[in-house]
Structure formats: C-alpha cells, structure tokens
C-alpha atoms as a PDB file:
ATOM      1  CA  UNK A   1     -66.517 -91.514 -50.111  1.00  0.00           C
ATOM      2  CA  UNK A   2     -68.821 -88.678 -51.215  1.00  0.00           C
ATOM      3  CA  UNK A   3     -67.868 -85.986 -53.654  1.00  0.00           C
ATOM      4  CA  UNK A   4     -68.186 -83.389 -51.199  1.00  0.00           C
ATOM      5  CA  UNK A   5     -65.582 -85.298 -48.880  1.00  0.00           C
ATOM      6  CA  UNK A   6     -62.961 -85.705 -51.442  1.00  0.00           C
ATOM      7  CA  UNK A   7     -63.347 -82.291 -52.526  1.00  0.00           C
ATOM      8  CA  UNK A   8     -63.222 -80.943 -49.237  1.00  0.00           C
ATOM      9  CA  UNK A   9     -60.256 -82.946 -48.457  1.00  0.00           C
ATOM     10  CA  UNK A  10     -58.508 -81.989 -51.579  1.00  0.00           C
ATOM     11  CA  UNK A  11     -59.486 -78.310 -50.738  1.00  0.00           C
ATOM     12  CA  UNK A  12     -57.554 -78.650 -47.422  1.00  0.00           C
ATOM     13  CA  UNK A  13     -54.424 -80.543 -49.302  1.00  0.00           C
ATOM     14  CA  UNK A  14     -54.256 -77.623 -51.827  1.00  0.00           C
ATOM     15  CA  UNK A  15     -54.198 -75.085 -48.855  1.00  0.00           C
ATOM     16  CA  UNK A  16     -51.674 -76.803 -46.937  1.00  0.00           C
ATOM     17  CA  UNK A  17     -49.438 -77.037 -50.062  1.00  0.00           C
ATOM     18  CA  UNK A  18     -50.263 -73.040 -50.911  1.00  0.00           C
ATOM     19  CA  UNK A  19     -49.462 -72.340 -47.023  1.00  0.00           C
ATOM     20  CA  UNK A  20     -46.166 -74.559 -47.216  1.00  0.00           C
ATOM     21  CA  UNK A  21     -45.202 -72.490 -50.615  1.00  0.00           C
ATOM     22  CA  UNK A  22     -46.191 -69.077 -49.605  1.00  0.00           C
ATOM     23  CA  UNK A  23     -46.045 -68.573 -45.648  1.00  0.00           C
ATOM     24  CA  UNK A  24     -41.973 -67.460 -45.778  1.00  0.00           C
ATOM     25  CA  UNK A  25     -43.204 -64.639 -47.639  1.00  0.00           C
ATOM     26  CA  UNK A  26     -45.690 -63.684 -45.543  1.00  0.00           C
ATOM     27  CA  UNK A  27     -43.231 -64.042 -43.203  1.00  0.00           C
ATOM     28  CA  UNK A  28     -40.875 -61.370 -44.504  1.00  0.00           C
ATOM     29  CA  UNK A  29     -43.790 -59.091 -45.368  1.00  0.00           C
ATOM     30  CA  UNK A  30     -44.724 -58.840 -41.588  1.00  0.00           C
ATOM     31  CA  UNK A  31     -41.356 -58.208 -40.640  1.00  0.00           C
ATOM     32  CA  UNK A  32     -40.852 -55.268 -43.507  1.00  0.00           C
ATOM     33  CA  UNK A  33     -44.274 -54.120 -42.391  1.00  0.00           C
ATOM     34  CA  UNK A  34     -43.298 -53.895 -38.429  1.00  0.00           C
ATOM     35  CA  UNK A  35     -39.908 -52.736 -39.243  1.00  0.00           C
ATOM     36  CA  UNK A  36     -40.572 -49.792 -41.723  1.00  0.00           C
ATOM     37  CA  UNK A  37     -41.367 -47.011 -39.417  1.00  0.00           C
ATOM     38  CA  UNK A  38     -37.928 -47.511 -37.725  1.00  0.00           C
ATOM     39  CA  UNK A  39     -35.510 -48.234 -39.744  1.00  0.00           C
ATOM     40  CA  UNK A  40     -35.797 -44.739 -41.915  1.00  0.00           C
ATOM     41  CA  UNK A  41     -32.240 -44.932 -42.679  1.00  0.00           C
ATOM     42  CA  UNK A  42     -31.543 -48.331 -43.553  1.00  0.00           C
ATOM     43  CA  UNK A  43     -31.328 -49.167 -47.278  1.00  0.00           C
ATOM     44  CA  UNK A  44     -34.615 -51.334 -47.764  1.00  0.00           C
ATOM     45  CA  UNK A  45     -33.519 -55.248 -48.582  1.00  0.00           C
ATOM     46  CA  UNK A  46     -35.425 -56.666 -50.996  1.00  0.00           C
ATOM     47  CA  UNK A  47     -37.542 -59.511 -50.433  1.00  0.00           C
ATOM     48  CA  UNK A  48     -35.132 -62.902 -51.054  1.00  0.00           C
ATOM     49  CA  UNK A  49     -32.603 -60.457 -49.583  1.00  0.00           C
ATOM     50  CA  UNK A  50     -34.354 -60.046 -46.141  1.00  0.00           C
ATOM     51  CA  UNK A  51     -35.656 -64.034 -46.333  1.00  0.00           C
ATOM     52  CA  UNK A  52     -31.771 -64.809 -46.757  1.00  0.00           C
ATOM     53  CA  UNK A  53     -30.876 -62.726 -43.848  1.00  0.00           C
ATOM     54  CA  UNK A  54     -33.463 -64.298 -41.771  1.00  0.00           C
ATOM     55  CA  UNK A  55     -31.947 -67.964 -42.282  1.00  0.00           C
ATOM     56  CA  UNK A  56     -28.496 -66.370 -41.995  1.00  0.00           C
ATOM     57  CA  UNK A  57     -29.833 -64.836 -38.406  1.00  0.00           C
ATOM     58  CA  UNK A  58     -31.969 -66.916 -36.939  1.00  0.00           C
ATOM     59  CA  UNK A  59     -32.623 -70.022 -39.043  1.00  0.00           C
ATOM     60  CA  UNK A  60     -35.124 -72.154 -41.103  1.00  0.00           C
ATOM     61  CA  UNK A  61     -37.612 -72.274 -38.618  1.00  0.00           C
ATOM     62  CA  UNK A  62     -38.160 -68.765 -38.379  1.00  0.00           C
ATOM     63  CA  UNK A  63     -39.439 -68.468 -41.657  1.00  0.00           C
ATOM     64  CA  UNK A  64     -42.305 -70.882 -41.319  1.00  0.00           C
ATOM     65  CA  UNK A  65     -43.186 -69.825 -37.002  1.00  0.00           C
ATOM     66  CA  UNK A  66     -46.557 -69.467 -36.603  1.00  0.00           C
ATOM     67  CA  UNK A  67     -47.119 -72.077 -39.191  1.00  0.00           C
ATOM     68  CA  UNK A  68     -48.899 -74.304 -37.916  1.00  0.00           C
ATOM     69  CA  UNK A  69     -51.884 -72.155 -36.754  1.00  0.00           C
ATOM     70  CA  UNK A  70     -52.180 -70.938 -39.903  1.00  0.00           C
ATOM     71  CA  UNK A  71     -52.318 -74.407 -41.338  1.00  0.00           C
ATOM     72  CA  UNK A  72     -55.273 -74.970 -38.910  1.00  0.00           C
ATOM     73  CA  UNK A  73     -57.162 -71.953 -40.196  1.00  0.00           C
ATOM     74  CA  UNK A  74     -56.287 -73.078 -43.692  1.00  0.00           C
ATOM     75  CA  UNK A  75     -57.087 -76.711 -43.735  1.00  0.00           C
ATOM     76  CA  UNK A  76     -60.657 -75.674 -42.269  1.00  0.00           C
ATOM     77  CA  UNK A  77     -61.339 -72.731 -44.564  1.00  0.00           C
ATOM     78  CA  UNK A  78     -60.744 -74.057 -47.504  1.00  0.00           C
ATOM     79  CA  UNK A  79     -61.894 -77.577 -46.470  1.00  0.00           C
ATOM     80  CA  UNK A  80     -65.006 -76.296 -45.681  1.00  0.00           C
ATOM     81  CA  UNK A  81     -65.373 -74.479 -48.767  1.00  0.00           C
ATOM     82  CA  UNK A  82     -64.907 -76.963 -50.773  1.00  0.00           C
ATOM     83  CA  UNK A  83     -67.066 -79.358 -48.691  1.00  0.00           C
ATOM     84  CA  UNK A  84     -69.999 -77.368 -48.481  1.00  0.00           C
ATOM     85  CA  UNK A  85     -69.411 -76.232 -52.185  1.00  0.00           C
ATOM     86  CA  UNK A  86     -69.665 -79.855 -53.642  1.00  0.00           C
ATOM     87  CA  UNK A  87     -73.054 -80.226 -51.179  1.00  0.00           C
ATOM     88  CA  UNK A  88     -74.590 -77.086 -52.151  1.00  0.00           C
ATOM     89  CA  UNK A  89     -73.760 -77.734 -56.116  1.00  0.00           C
ATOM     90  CA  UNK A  90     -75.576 -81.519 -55.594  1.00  0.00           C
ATOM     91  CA  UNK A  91     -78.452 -79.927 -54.322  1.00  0.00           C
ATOM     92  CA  UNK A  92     -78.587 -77.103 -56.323  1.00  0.00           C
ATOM     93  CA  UNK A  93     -78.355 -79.521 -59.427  1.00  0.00           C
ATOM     94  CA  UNK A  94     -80.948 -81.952 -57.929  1.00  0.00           C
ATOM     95  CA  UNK A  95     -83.622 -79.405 -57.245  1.00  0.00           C
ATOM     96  CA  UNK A  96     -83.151 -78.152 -60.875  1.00  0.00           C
ATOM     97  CA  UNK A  97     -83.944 -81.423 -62.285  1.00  0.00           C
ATOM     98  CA  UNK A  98     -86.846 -82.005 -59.803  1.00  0.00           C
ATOM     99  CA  UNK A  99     -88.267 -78.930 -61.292  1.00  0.00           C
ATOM    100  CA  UNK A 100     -87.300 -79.978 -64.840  1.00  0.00           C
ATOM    101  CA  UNK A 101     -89.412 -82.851 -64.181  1.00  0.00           C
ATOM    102  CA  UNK A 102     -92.136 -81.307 -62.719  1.00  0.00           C
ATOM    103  CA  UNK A 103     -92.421 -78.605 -65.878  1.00  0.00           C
ATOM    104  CA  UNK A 104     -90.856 -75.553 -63.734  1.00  0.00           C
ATOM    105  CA  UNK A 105     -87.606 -74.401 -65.114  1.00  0.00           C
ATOM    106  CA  UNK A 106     -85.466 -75.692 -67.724  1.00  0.00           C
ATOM    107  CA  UNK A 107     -83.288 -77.872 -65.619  1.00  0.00           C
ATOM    108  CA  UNK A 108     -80.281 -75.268 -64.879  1.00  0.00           C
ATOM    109  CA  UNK A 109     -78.891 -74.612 -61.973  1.00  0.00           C
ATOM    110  CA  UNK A 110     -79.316 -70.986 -60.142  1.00  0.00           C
ATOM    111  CA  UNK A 111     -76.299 -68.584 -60.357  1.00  0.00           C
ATOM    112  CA  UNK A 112     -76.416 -66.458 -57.060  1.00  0.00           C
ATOM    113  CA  UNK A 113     -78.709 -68.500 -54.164  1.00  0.00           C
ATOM    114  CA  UNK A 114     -76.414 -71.497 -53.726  1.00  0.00           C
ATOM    115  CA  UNK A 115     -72.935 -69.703 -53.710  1.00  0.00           C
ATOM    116  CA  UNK A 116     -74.857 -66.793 -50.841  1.00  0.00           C
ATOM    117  CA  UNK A 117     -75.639 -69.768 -48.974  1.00  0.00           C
ATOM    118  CA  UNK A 118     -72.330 -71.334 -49.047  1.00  0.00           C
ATOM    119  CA  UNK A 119     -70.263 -68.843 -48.269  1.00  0.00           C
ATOM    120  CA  UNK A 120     -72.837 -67.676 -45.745  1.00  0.00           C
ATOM    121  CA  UNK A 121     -72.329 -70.970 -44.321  1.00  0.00           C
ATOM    122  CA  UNK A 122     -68.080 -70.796 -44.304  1.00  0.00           C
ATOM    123  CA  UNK A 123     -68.316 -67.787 -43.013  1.00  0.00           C
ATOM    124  CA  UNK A 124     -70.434 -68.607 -40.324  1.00  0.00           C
ATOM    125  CA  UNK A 125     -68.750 -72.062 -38.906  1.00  0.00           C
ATOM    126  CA  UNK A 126     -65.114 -70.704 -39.754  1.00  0.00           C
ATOM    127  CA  UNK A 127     -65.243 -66.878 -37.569  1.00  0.00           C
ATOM    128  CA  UNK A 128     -63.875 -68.724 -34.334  1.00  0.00           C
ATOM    129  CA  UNK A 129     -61.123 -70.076 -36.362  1.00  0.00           C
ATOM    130  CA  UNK A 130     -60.118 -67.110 -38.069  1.00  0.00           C
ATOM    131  CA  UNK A 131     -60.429 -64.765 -35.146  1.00  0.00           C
ATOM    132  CA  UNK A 132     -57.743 -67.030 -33.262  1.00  0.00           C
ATOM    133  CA  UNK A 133     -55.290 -66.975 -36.399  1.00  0.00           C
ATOM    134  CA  UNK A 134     -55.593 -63.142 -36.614  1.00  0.00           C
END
C-alpha cells in the first residue's frame, strides 16, 4: 500500500472519529442558533444543559441526525487531503533531489507551490460534496 493511501485512509479514520466526538455539539449549536430569535424570554440553557434536554425529549439519535452525510463529506475531505498531500510531498521531494543532482537547488523542498496545488486540487474534486452537506 502506498504512503499516500494509508495516509489518506488514516485522514478519513481521524475525521470520522472527530465527527463521532464533535457532531452532538454541532448539533446543539444549530438548534441555539435557530432558536435564539424566538425564545427572547427563555433563560438560555447552557450547552450540556440543552444536549441533556435533547436526549430527555427526543432521544440519542437526535443528537447525531444528519450524521451520516456529514461523515460522507468528512471521510472525502480529509481523505483527500491527506491523499493528495502524501502525493504532492513525494513529488515535491523527488523533484528536489532531481535538481540536487543535476546542480540546481540544494535539494529542499519548495514551501508554497506544492501546498497551492494541493489544496487547489481538494478544493476542486471535493465542491460537489460539500455543496450537498451544506
């Protein structure tokens, strides 16, 4: 398996855990966002306050709905990210030496042109994606 495979794949594990860990929060913060203009009077709840009332209310599953399209976007962000960073960083470092040996350069890699590229490139394959989870 190449580099760029594992690290893309362990990009798309480490967003899938983050998601898994964080996504009942976002949860509550849409809710406190939708429900602030109308409930002037209420005393605000804090944060594990409203998340409690939610499983009191309506259950587990409420806190993680919509999950799994999220997880979708997720896994191929960061997947791709990761993939294409490994790829870009092998090339980058392969063209250096090539250089190296051909007197041009010392042999170190480029700071800006390879991380443009790749996040051109995320950017680029990823829009459909993100446009459905939005």
């Amino acid at each position: 398996m190449s580099d760029a495979l594992i690290n893309g794949l362990a990009g798309a594990g480490g967003g899938i855990i983050a998601q898994l860990i964080t996504y009942p929060l976002q949860t509550v913060n849409t809710q406190q966002r939708t429900e602030r203009d109308t409930k002037k009077e209420k005393r605000k709840l804090s944060t594990l306050e409203q998340m409690s009332q939610v499983v009191k209310q309506e259950g587990w599953g409420q806190l993680y709905g919509g999950l799994g399209l999220s997880l979708v976007g997720t896994v191929a962000s960061q997947g791709v990210y990761y993939y294409f960073y490994q790829t870009f960083r092998n090339k980058a470092e392969a063209t250096a030496l090539e250089r190296k040996k051909k007197g041009i350069g010392d042999g170190s890699v480029g700071m800006l042109s390879w991380p443009l590229l790749r996040l051109y490139l995320r950017n680029m394959l990823l829009h459909p994606v993100l446009v459905m989870h939005h």
